[in-house]
Every structure is written in C-alpha cells, then in structure tokens.
Protein backbone atom coordinates (compact mmCIF):
# COMPACT_ATOMS: atom_id res chain seq x y z
CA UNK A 1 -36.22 -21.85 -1.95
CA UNK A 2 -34.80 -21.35 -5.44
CA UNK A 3 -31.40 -22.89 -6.36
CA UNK A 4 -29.91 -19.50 -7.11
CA UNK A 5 -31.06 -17.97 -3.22
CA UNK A 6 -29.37 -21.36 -1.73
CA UNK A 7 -26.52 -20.26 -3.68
CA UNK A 8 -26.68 -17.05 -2.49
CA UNK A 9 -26.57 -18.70 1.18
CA UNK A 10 -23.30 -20.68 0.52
CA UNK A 11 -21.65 -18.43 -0.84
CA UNK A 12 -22.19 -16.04 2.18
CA UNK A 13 -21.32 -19.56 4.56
CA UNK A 14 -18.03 -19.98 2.33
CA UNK A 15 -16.85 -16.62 2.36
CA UNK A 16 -17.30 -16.48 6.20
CA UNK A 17 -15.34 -19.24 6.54
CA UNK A 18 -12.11 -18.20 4.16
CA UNK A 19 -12.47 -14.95 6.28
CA UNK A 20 -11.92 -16.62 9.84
CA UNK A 21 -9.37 -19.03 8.60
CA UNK A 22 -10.88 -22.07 8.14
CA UNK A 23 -11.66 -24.78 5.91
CA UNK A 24 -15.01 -24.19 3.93
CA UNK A 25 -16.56 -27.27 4.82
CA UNK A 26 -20.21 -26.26 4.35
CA UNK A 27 -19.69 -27.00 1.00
CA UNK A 28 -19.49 -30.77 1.67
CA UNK A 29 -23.06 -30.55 3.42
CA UNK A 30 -24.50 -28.93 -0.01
CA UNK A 31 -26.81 -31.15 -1.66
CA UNK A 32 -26.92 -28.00 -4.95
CA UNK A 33 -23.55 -30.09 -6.25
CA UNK A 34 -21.99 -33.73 -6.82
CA UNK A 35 -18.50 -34.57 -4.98
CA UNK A 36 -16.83 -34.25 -8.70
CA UNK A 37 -18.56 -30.18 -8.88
CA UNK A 38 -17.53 -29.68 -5.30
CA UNK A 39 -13.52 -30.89 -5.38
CA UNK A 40 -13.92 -28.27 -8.90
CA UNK A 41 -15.49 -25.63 -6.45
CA UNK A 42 -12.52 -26.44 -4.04
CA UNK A 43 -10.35 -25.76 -6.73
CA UNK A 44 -11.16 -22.77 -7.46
CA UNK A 45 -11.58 -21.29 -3.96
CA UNK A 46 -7.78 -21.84 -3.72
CA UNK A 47 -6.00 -21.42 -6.78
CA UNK A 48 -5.04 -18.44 -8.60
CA UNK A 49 -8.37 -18.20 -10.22
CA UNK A 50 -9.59 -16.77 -7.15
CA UNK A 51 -7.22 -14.05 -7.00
CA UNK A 52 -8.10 -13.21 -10.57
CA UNK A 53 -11.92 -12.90 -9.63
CA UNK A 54 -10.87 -10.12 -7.38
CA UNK A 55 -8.59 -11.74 -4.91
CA UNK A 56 -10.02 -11.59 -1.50
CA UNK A 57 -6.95 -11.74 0.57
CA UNK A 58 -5.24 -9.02 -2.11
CA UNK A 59 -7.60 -6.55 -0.23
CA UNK A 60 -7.36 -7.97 3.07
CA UNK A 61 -3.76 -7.48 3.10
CA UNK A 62 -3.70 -4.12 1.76
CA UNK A 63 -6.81 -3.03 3.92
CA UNK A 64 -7.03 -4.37 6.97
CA UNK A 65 -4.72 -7.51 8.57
CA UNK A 66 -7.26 -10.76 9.13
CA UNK A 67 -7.32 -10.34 12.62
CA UNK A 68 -9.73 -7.02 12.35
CA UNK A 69 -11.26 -8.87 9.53
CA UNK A 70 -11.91 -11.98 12.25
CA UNK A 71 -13.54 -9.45 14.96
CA UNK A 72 -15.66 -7.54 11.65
CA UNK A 73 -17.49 -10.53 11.30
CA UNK A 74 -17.61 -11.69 14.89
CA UNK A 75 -19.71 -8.98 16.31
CA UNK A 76 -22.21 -8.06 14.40
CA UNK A 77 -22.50 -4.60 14.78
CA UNK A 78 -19.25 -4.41 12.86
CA UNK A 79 -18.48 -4.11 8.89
CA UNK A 80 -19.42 -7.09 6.72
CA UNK A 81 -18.73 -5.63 3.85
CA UNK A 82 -15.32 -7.76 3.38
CA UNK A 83 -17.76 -10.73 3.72
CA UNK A 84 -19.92 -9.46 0.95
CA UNK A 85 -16.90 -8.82 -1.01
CA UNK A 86 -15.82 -12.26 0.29
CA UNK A 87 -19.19 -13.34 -1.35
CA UNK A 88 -19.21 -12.08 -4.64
CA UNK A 89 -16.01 -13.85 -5.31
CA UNK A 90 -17.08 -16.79 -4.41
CA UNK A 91 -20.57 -16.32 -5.87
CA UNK A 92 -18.64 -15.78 -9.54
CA UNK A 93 -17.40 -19.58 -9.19
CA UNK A 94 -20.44 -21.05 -7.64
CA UNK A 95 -23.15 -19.64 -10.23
CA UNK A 96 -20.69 -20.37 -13.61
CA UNK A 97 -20.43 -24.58 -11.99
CA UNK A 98 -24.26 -24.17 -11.65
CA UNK A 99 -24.89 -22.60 -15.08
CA UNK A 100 -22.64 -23.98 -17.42
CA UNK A 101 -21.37 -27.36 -16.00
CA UNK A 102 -23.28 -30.18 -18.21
CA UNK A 103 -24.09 -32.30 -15.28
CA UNK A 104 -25.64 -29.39 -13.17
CA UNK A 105 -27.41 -27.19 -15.70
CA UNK A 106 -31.31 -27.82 -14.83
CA UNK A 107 -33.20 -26.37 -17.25
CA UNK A 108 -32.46 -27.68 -20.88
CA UNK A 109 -30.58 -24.90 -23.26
CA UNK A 110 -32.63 -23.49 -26.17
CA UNK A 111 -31.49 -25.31 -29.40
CA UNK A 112 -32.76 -22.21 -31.19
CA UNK A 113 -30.12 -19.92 -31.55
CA UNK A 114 -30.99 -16.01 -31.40
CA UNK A 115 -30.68 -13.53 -33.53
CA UNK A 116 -27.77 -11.91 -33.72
CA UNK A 117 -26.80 -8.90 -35.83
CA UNK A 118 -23.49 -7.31 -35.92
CA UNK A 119 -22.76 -5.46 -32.41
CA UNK A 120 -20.30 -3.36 -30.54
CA UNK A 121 -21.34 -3.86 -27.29
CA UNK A 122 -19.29 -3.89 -24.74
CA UNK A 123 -18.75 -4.88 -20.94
CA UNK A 124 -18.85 -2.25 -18.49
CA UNK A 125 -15.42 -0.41 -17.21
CA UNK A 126 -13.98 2.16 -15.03
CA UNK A 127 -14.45 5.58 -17.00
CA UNK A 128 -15.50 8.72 -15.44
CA UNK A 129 -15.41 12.58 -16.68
CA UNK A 130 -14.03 14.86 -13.72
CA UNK A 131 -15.35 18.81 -14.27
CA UNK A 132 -12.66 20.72 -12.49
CA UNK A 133 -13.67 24.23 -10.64
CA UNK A 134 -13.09 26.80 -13.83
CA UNK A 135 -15.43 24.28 -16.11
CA UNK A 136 -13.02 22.32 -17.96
CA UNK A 137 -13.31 18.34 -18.14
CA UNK A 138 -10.88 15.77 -17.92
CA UNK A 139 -11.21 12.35 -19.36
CA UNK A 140 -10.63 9.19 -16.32
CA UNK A 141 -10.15 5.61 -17.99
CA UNK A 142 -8.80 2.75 -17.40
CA UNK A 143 -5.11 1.90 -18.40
CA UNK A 144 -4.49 5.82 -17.98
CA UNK A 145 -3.00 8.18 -15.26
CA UNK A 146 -4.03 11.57 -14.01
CA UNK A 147 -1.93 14.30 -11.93
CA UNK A 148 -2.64 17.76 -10.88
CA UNK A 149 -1.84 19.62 -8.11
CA UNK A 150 -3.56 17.32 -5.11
CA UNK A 151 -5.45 14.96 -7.52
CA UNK A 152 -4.34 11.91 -9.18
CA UNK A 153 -5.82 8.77 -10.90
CA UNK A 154 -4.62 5.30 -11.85
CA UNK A 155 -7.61 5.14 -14.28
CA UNK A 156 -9.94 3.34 -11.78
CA UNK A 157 -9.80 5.89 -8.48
CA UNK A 158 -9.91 9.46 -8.45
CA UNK A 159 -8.32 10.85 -5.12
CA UNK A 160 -7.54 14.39 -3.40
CA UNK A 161 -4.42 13.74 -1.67
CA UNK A 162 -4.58 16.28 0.97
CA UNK A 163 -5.81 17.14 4.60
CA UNK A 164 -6.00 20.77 4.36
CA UNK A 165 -9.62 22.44 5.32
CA UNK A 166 -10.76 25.34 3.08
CA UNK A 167 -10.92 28.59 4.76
CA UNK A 168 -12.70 30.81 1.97
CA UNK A 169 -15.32 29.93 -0.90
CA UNK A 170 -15.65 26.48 -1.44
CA UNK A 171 -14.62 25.17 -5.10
CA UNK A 172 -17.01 22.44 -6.34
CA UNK A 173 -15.50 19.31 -8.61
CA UNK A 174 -17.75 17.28 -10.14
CA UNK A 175 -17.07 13.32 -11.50
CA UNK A 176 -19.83 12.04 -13.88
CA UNK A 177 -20.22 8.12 -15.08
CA UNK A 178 -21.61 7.97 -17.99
CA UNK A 179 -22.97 4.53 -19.22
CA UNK A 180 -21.33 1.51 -19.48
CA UNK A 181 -18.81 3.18 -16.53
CA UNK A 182 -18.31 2.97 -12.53
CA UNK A 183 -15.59 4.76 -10.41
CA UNK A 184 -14.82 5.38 -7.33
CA UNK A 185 -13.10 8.52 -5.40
CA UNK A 186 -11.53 9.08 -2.23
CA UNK A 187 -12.41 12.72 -1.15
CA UNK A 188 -10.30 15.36 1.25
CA UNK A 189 -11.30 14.20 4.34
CA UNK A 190 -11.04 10.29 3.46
CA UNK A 191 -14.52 9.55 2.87
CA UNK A 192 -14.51 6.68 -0.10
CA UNK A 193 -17.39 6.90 -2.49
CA UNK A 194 -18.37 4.26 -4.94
CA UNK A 195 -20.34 5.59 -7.88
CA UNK A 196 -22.69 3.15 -10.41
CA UNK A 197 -23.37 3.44 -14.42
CA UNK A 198 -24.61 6.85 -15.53
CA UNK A 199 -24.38 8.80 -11.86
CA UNK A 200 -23.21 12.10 -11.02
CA UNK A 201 -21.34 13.45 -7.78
CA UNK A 202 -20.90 16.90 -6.53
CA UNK A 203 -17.99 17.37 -3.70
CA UNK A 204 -16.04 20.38 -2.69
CA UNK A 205 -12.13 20.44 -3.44
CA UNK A 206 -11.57 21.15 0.36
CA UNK A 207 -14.21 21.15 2.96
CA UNK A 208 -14.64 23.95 5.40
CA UNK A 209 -13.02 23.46 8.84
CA UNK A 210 -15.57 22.65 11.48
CA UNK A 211 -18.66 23.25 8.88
CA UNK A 212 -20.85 19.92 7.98
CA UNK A 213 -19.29 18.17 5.32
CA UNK A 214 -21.53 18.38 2.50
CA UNK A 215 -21.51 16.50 -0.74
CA UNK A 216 -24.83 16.34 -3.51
CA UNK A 217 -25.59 12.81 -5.54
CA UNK A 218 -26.69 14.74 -8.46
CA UNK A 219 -28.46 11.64 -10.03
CA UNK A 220 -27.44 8.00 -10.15
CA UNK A 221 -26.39 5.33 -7.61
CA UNK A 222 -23.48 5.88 -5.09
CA UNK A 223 -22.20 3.85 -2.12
CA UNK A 224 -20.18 6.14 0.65
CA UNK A 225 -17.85 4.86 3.52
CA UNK A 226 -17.78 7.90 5.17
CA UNK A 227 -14.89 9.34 7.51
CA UNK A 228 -16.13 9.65 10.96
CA UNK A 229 -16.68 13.00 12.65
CA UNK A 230 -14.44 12.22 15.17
CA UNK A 231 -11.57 12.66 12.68
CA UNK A 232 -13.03 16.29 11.49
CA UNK A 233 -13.72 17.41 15.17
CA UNK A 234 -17.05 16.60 15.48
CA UNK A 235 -18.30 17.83 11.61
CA UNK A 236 -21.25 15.98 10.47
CA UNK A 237 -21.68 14.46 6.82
CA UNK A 238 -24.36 15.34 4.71
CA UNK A 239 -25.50 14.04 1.42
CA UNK A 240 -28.08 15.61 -0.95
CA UNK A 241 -29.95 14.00 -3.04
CA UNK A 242 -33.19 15.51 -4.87
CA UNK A 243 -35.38 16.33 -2.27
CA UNK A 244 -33.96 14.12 0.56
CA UNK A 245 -30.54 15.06 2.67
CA UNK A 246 -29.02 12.18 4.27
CA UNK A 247 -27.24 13.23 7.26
CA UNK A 248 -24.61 10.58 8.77
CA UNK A 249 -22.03 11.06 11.72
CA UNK A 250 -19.70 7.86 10.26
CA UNK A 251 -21.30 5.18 8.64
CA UNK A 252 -21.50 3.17 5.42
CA UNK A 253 -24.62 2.91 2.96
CA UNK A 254 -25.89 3.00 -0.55
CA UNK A 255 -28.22 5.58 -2.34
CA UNK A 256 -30.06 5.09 -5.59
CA UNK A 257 -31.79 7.40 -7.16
CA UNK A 258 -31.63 8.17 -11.20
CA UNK A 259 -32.76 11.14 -13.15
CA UNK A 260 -35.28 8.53 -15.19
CA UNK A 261 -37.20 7.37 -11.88
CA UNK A 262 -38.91 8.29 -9.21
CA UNK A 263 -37.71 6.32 -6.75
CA UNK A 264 -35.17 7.23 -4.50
CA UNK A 265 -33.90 4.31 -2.11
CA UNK A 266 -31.46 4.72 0.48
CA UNK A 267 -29.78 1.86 2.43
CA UNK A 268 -27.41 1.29 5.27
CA UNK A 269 -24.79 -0.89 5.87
CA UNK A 270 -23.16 -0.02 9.06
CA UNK A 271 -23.86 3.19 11.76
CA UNK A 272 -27.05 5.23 11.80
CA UNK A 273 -27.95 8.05 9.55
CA UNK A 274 -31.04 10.65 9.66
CA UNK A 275 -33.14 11.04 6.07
CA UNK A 276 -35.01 14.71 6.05
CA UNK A 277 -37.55 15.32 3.63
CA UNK A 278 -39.90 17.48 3.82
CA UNK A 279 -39.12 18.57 7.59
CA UNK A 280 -39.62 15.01 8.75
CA UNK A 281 -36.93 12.82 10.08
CA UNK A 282 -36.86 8.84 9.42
CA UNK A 283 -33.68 7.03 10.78
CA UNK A 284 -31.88 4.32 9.85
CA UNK A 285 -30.78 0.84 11.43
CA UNK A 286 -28.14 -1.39 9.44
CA UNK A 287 -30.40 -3.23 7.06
CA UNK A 288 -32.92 -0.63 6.82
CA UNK A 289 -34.08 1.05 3.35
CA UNK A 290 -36.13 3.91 3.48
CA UNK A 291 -38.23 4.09 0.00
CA UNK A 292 -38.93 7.84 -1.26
CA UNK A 293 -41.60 8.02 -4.10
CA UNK A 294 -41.59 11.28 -5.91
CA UNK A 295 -45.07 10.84 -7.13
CA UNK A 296 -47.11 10.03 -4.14
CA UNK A 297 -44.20 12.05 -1.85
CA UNK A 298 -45.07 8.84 0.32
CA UNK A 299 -41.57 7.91 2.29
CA UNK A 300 -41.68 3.91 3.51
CA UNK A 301 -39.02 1.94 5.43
CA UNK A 302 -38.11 -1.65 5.11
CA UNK A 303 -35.63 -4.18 6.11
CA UNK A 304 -34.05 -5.69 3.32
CA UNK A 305 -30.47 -8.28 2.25
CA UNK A 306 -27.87 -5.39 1.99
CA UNK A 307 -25.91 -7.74 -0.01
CA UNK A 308 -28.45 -7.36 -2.33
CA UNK A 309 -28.84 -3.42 -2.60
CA UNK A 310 -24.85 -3.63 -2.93
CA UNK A 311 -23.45 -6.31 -4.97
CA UNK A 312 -22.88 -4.04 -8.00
CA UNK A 313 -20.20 -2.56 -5.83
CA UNK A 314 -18.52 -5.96 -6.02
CA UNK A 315 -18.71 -6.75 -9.45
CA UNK A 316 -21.93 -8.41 -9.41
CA UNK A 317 -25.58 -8.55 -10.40
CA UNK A 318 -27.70 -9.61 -7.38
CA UNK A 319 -31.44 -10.00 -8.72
CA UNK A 320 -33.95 -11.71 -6.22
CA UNK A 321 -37.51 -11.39 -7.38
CA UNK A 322 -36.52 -8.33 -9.93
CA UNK A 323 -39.40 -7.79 -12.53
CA UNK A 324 -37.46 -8.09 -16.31
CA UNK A 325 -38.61 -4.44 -16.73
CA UNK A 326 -36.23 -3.27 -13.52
CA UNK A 327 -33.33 -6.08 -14.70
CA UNK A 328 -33.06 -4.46 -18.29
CA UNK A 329 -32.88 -1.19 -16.49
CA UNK A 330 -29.59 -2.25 -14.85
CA UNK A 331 -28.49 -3.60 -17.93
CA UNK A 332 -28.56 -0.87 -19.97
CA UNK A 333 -26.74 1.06 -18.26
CA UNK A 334 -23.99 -1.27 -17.27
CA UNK A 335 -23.49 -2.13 -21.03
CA UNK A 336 -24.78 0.98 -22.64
CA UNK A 337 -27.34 -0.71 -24.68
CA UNK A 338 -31.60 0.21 -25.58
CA UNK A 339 -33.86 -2.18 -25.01
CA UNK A 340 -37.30 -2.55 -26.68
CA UNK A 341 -40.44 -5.65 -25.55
CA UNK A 342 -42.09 -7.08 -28.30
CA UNK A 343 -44.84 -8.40 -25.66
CA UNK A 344 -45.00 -5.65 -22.88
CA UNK A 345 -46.75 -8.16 -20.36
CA UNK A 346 -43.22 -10.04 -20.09
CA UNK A 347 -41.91 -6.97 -18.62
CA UNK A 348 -43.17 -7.99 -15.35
CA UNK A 349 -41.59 -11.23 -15.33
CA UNK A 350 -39.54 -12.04 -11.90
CA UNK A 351 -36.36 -13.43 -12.24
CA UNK A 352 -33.67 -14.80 -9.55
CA UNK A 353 -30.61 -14.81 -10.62
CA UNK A 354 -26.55 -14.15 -9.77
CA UNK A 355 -24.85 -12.60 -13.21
CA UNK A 356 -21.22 -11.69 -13.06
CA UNK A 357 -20.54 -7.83 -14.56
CA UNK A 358 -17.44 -9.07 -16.55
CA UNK A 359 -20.27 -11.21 -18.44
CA UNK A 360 -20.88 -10.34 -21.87
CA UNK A 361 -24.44 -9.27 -22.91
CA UNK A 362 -24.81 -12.47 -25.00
CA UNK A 363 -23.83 -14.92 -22.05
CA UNK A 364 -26.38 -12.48 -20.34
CA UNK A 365 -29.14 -12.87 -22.41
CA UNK A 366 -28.68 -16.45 -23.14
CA UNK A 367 -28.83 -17.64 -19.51
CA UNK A 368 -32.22 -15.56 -19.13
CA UNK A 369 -33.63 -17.41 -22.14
CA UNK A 370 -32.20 -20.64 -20.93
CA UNK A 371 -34.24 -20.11 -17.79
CA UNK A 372 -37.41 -19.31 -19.62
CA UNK A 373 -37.70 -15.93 -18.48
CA UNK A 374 -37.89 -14.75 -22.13
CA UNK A 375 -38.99 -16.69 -25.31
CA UNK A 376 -36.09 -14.76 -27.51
CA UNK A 377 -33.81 -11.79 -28.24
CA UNK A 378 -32.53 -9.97 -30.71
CA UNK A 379 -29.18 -7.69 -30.92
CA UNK A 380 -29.06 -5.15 -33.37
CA UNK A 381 -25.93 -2.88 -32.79
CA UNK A 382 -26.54 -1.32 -29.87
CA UNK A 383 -29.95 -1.95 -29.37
CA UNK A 384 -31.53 -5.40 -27.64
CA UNK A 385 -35.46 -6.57 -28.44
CA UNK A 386 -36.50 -8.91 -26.13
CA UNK A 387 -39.49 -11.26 -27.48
C-alpha cells in the first residue's frame, strides 16, 4: 500500500475520532511519521489552523449538534459525509507534513528548476453566472451579494428563499460555472446542490405541487442532497442528465458527466436511487457507481471509495490510480489552464496522490515532478506543457 492510500486511511481514522469526541490516538500507532511530525500533526488538529482549513466543528455547530453527528457515523446506513468532510481537513495537514517536511519527504526534490514564463493563473473560486427566466444574466462572486425578490447570494451560495409550489408554467433558472469556479445552491424545496468547474444546472423557480421534482445537469459535475419526498407529499426527484434520468425519493450522490466526454458516472452516497436509460432500470446501493459510456451505450456498475468520487466537494483532489491524462483534465478546469504532452505515452501515467484545491498550480506541478510522475513542465501564461 502506497504512503499516500495509508494516509488516506488515517485521515478517515482521525476524523472519526474528532467526530465522536475523542482523542485521535491512532495517530500514535502510525509508523508514516516520527513522534516530533506527530506532536506537529497534534498541533494542528487543535489549533486555529484547523478552523482555517475549513473548521470542522464551524459546520457541526451550525448543521447538526455532535450528538446526530455521533449516531451518523455509528450506524452505518447513516450520512458520512461530515466524516469525509472531517477527512479532508485533516487530509490538508497530513499530506503538507508528508510532502514538504525535510525529514519525511521520500523521494529527493528535482534540483532542476522548471520553466517558468510569466503567468496569471489562478486558484479556483466560487463564481457562477445565474440566467434568470426572461434571459438576462447575473454575475455570482465571491466577496459580493445578490438580492431579488426570493433569491439571494453571499457570493458563495445561491438560494430561493421560499416554500411556495408553482401552480401554472414553470419558469426555468439556470446557474453555469465556468472554469476555474464551483458553487453551490439551495433550491425551493431545500434540496442542496453542489456544482464542480465548468458545469451547468437547470432548476425551476418553483416546483409544481405534487408533480416530480425535476431538475436537468446540463453538463458538468454536481453533487445533490436532496429533500425527501416525505416533505413534498410524496413527490419524487428526478435528475436529467444526457440520456440517463436519475430518479431518487431522498438521498445524497454525485453525477459527472462533461460536454467533452463520454462518460457519464453516477454515484451514491446515502439512500437508493433508480438510473433509466434506454428503458432499462439499474439501481443503486450506497457505494455503488453505475458507468454510462456514450460510445458503446454499454451501462456497468461498480463499487467504489465515495470519498474518492467526492472530495472535490471538500476542497480536495483525491487521485488513486488516476492516469496523468484524466488528472490534467481536473486541473484544467479547476485552474482554467491548457495543457499540451510533449511525449503522449506519459499520458497514461498513474499517479496517487492527495492535492489541496487552495494549492497553486506551481506547488501542483512541482510535487508531481518531485514524485517522478513527469520529467518537466513548462508554464507559459495560461497554458502548461508537460514533458
């Protein structure tokens, strides 16, 4: 097992423990890190620079008190999303002691420096474009506010502040990400959604009373926490995508599916949903993804790490056995860059890896290089070669 998947482990281990209340011993047992990188670790876990990587108990206390949190992870049909959450923290501190402590970096740093032109990238951040129903656009960003009528924005959440039902024609918004963005919206009837780098999400203003709530991923990569029917009196929830409709009752799970592939992958978290394509039904367990290739129309089902499939949502870049081809993918988006292969038989390179998302693309780059996975890079502007 790589060092970066027992990482992975502990950092799951840890964030169980801070979740239940207790002290995160496991770490003492780890044999990835010296007592002097462990009491650092510690630290870290405790202090305020926890709270500024996201601050776990922030959200617990504004979410959901710790005793719900306790019983999420006790029984495991219930949420463990505040343990990925937990996780991703945690994972932030964990991978930068691994990386970039003298003592514990493994593989020796490249004394050649890369190339390095002039640039303007920069690190992904919450921006969005909301199309309103009569075609005009409004600009969402963070550091600025939005308010009309039942909508408003802190520049990092869109939300429809109302419980009303539509009784006539349904008015469609729309919220696009372009790249280098994410956002997230909380729609009529409560349902959260979570939407990736250059995605697109079509909703109605209102939903119809006692009609399946219907939504359309127009392209890109979304993660829903739907409201359950129960609330709506029994209304289903219904997302389409391309060819596919997921149809959920309550549930929580993640869709990918961009307008440059074609692959569409669809995985759950928590509940059960139904995937129709074609006029065949495939459903879904909690750590199932179901695997829809456009070209061969062939749909397959396997059981995967959610926290994987997820940890974008978090703030993170989970990679475990990615090609460099599918990596760069993610990265361009995130950071709104191009990127070229000198040698196109690198592309297939697998790499294992934790990155944070506040990272620049430098730091990036450099730890890929450091580990091998590439011989060298170059940044020119907005555009990255990889050698």
């Amino acid at each position: 097992m790589s060092h970066f998947n027992k990482i992975i482990i502990l950092s799951k281990q840890l964030a169980e423990s801070l979740l239940k209340g207790k002290q995160p011993t496991v770490l003492e047992n780890s044999k990835i890190f010296n007592k002097k990188d462990k009491d650092y670790i510690l630290r870290n876990l405790t202090n305020e620079a926890l709270k500024g990587r996201g601050s776990l108990r922030k959200q617990i206390n504004t979410q959901a008190d710790l005793e719900k949190v306790n019983n999420r992870i006790s029984l495991p049909a219930k949420k463990r999303y505040w343990k990925y959450a937990a996780a991703a923290s945690i994972i932030g501190i964990l991978t930068t002691t691994y990386i970039f402590k003298d003592n514990l970096f493994f593989v020796p740093q490249s004394t050649t420096p890369s190339m390095v032109v002039e640039h303007n990238i920069k690190t992904g951040t919450d921006k969005a474009v909301l199309t309103l129903e009569d075609g005009s656009t409004v600009a969402l960003e963070k550091g600025t506010t939005y308010q009309k009528n039942n909508i408003s924005s802190n520049g990092e959440k869109l939300i429809y502040n109302t419980s009303e039902k539509s009784k006539t024609k349904i008015k469609y918004n729309y919220l696009t990400i372009p790249r280098g963005g994410q956002f997230s919206i909380k729609l009529s009837d409560g349902t959260q959604v979570w939407l990736n780098s250059e995605s697109q999400l079509k909703y109605p203003v209102l939903f119809v009373e006692g009609a399946t709530r219907e939504v359309e991923l127009v392209y890109g990569e979304a993660y829903f926490d739907v409201s359950p029917s129960t609330q709506h009196n029994g209304a289903k929830f219904k997302v389409i995508n391309k060819d596919q409709e997921v149809e959920v009752i309550g549930t929580e799970f993640n869709i990918k599916s961009y307008k440059d592939e074609t692959d569409t992958y669809t995985t759950l978290v928590e509940g059960k949903i139904a995937l129709n394509y074609e006029g065949k039904t495939q459903s879904l367990l909690p750590n199932e993804q179901s695997h829809l290739d456009f070209k061969t129309n062939k749909l397959t089902l396997d059981t995967v790490d959610v926290y994987n499939e997820i940890s974008w949502k978090a703030g993170v870049f989970s990679f475990e056995n990615k090609t460099l081809k599918d990596i760069m993918k993610v990265l361009t988006r995130w950071y709104d860059i191009e990127v070229f292969f000198v040698n196109q038989g690198s592309e297939n390179v697998q790499f294992n890896g934790i990155l944070d998302k506040n990272q620049n693309i430098e730091d990036i780059l450099k730890i890929i290089k450091n580990f091998k996975v590439i011989n060298d890079y170059k940044i020119n502007n907005k555009t990255v070669i990889i050698k």
